[in-house]
C-alpha atoms as a PDB file:
ATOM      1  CA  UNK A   1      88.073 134.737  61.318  1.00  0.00           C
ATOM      2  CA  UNK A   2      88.556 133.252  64.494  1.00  0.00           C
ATOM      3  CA  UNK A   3      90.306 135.182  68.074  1.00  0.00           C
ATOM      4  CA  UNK A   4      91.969 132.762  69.910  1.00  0.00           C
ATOM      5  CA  UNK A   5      92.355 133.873  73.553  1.00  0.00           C
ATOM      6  CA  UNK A   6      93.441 132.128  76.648  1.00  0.00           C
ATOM      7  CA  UNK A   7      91.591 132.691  80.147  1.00  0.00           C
ATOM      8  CA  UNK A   8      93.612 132.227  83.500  1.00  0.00           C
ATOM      9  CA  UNK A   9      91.022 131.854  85.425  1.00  0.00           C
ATOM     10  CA  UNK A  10      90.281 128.225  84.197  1.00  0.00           C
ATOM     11  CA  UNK A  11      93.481 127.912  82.471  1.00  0.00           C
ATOM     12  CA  UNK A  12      91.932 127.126  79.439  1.00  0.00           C
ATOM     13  CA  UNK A  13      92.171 128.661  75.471  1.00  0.00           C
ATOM     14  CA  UNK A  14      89.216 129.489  73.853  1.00  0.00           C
ATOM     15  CA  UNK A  15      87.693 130.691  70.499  1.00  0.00           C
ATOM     16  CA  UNK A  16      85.797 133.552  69.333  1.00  0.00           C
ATOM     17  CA  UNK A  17      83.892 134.110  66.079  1.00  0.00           C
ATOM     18  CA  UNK A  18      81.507 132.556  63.218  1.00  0.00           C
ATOM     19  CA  UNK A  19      84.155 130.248  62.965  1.00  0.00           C
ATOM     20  CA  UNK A  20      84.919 129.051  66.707  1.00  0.00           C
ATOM     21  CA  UNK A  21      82.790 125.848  66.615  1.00  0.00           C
ATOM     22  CA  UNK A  22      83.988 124.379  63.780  1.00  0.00           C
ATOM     23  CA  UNK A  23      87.924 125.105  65.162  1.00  0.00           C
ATOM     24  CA  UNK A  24      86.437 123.182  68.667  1.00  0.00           C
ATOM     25  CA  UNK A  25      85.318 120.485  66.947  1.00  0.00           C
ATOM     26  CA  UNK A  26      88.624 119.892  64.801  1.00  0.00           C
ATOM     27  CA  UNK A  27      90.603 120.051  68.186  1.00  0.00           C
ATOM     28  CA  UNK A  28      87.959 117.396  69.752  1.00  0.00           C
ATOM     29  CA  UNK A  29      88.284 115.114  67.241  1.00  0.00           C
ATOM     30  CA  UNK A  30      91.668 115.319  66.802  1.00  0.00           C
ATOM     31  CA  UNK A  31      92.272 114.662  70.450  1.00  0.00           C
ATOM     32  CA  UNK A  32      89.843 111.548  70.256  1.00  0.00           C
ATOM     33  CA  UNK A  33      91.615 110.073  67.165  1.00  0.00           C
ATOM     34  CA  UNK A  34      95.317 110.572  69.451  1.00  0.00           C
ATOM     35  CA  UNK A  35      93.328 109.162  72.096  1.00  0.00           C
ATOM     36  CA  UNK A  36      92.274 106.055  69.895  1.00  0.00           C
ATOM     37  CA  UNK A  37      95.708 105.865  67.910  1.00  0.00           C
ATOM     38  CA  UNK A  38      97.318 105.156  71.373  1.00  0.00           C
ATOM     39  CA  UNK A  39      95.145 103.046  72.693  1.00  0.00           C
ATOM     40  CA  UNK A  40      95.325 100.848  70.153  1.00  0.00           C
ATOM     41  CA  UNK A  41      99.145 100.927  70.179  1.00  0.00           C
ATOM     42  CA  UNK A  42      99.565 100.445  73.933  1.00  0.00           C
ATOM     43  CA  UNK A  43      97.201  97.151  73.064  1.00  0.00           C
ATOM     44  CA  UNK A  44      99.380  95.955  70.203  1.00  0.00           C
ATOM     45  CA  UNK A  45     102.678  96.272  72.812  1.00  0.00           C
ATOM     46  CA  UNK A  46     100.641  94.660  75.597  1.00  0.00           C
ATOM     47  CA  UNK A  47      99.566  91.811  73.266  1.00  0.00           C
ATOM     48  CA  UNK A  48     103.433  91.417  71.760  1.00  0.00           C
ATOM     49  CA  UNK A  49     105.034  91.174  75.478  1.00  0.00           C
ATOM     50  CA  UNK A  50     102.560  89.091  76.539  1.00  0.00           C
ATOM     51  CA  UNK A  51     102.582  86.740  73.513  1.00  0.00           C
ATOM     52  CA  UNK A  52     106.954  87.115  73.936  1.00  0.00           C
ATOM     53  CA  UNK A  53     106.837  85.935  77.490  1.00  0.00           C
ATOM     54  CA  UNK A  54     104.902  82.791  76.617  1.00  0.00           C
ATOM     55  CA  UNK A  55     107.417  81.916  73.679  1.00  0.00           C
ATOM     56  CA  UNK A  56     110.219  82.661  76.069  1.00  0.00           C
ATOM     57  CA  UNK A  57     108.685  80.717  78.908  1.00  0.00           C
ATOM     58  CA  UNK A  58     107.911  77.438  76.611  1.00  0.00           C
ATOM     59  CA  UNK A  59     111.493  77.678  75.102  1.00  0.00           C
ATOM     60  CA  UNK A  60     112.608  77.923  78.617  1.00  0.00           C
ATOM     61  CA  UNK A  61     110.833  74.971  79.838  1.00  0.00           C
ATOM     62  CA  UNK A  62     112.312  73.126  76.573  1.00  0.00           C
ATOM     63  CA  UNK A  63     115.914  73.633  78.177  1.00  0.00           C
ATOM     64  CA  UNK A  64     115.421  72.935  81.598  1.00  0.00           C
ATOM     65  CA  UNK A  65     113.959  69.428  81.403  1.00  0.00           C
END
Protein backbone atom coordinates (compact mmCIF):
# COMPACT_ATOMS: atom_id res chain seq x y z
CA UNK A 1 0.00 0.00 0.00
CA UNK A 2 1.23 3.20 -0.88
CA UNK A 3 -0.16 7.09 0.71
CA UNK A 4 0.19 9.47 -1.79
CA UNK A 5 0.35 12.98 -0.28
CA UNK A 6 1.18 16.32 -1.68
CA UNK A 7 3.41 18.96 0.34
CA UNK A 8 2.92 22.81 -0.32
CA UNK A 9 5.78 23.75 0.91
CA UNK A 10 7.83 22.47 -2.16
CA UNK A 11 4.87 21.95 -4.22
CA UNK A 12 5.68 18.60 -4.80
CA UNK A 13 3.61 14.90 -4.35
CA UNK A 14 5.18 12.34 -2.61
CA UNK A 15 4.89 8.63 -1.54
CA UNK A 16 4.71 6.79 1.58
CA UNK A 17 5.09 3.06 2.29
CA UNK A 18 7.02 -0.39 1.45
CA UNK A 19 5.90 0.36 -1.80
CA UNK A 20 6.92 4.18 -2.45
CA UNK A 21 10.22 3.47 -4.29
CA UNK A 22 9.16 1.27 -6.67
CA UNK A 23 5.95 3.89 -7.55
CA UNK A 24 9.11 6.74 -7.86
CA UNK A 25 10.88 4.84 -10.03
CA UNK A 26 7.85 3.97 -12.47
CA UNK A 27 7.09 7.82 -12.56
CA UNK A 28 11.02 8.48 -13.36
CA UNK A 29 11.17 6.31 -15.99
CA UNK A 30 8.16 7.05 -17.43
CA UNK A 31 9.01 10.70 -17.56
CA UNK A 32 12.49 9.80 -19.20
CA UNK A 33 10.89 7.55 -21.89
CA UNK A 34 8.24 10.95 -22.69
CA UNK A 35 11.32 12.80 -22.49
CA UNK A 36 13.10 10.48 -25.15
CA UNK A 37 9.81 9.80 -27.26
CA UNK A 38 9.81 13.62 -27.93
CA UNK A 39 13.01 14.19 -28.51
CA UNK A 40 13.23 11.94 -31.01
CA UNK A 41 10.05 13.27 -32.66
CA UNK A 42 11.00 16.96 -32.54
CA UNK A 43 14.33 15.45 -34.50
CA UNK A 44 12.32 13.55 -37.09
CA UNK A 45 10.18 17.11 -37.79
CA UNK A 46 13.43 19.09 -37.72
CA UNK A 47 15.07 16.63 -40.17
CA UNK A 48 11.66 16.55 -42.57
CA UNK A 49 11.50 20.60 -42.77
CA UNK A 50 14.87 20.82 -43.25
CA UNK A 51 15.16 18.07 -45.90
CA UNK A 52 11.49 19.95 -47.47
CA UNK A 53 13.17 23.29 -47.74
CA UNK A 54 16.07 21.91 -49.77
CA UNK A 55 13.60 20.04 -52.25
CA UNK A 56 11.60 23.22 -52.40
CA UNK A 57 14.62 25.43 -52.84
CA UNK A 58 16.23 23.12 -55.79
CA UNK A 59 12.74 22.92 -57.50
CA UNK A 60 12.69 26.59 -57.10
CA UNK A 61 15.95 27.24 -58.62
CA UNK A 62 14.72 24.74 -61.54
CA UNK A 63 11.96 27.46 -62.42
CA UNK A 64 13.67 30.53 -62.13
CA UNK A 65 16.55 29.96 -64.55
Amino acid sequence: MVTIFFDPSVFMWGHVGPQAKLVHDAEYYAALVELCVTGVLYAAVVVRLALQVTFIDKSLRFFLT
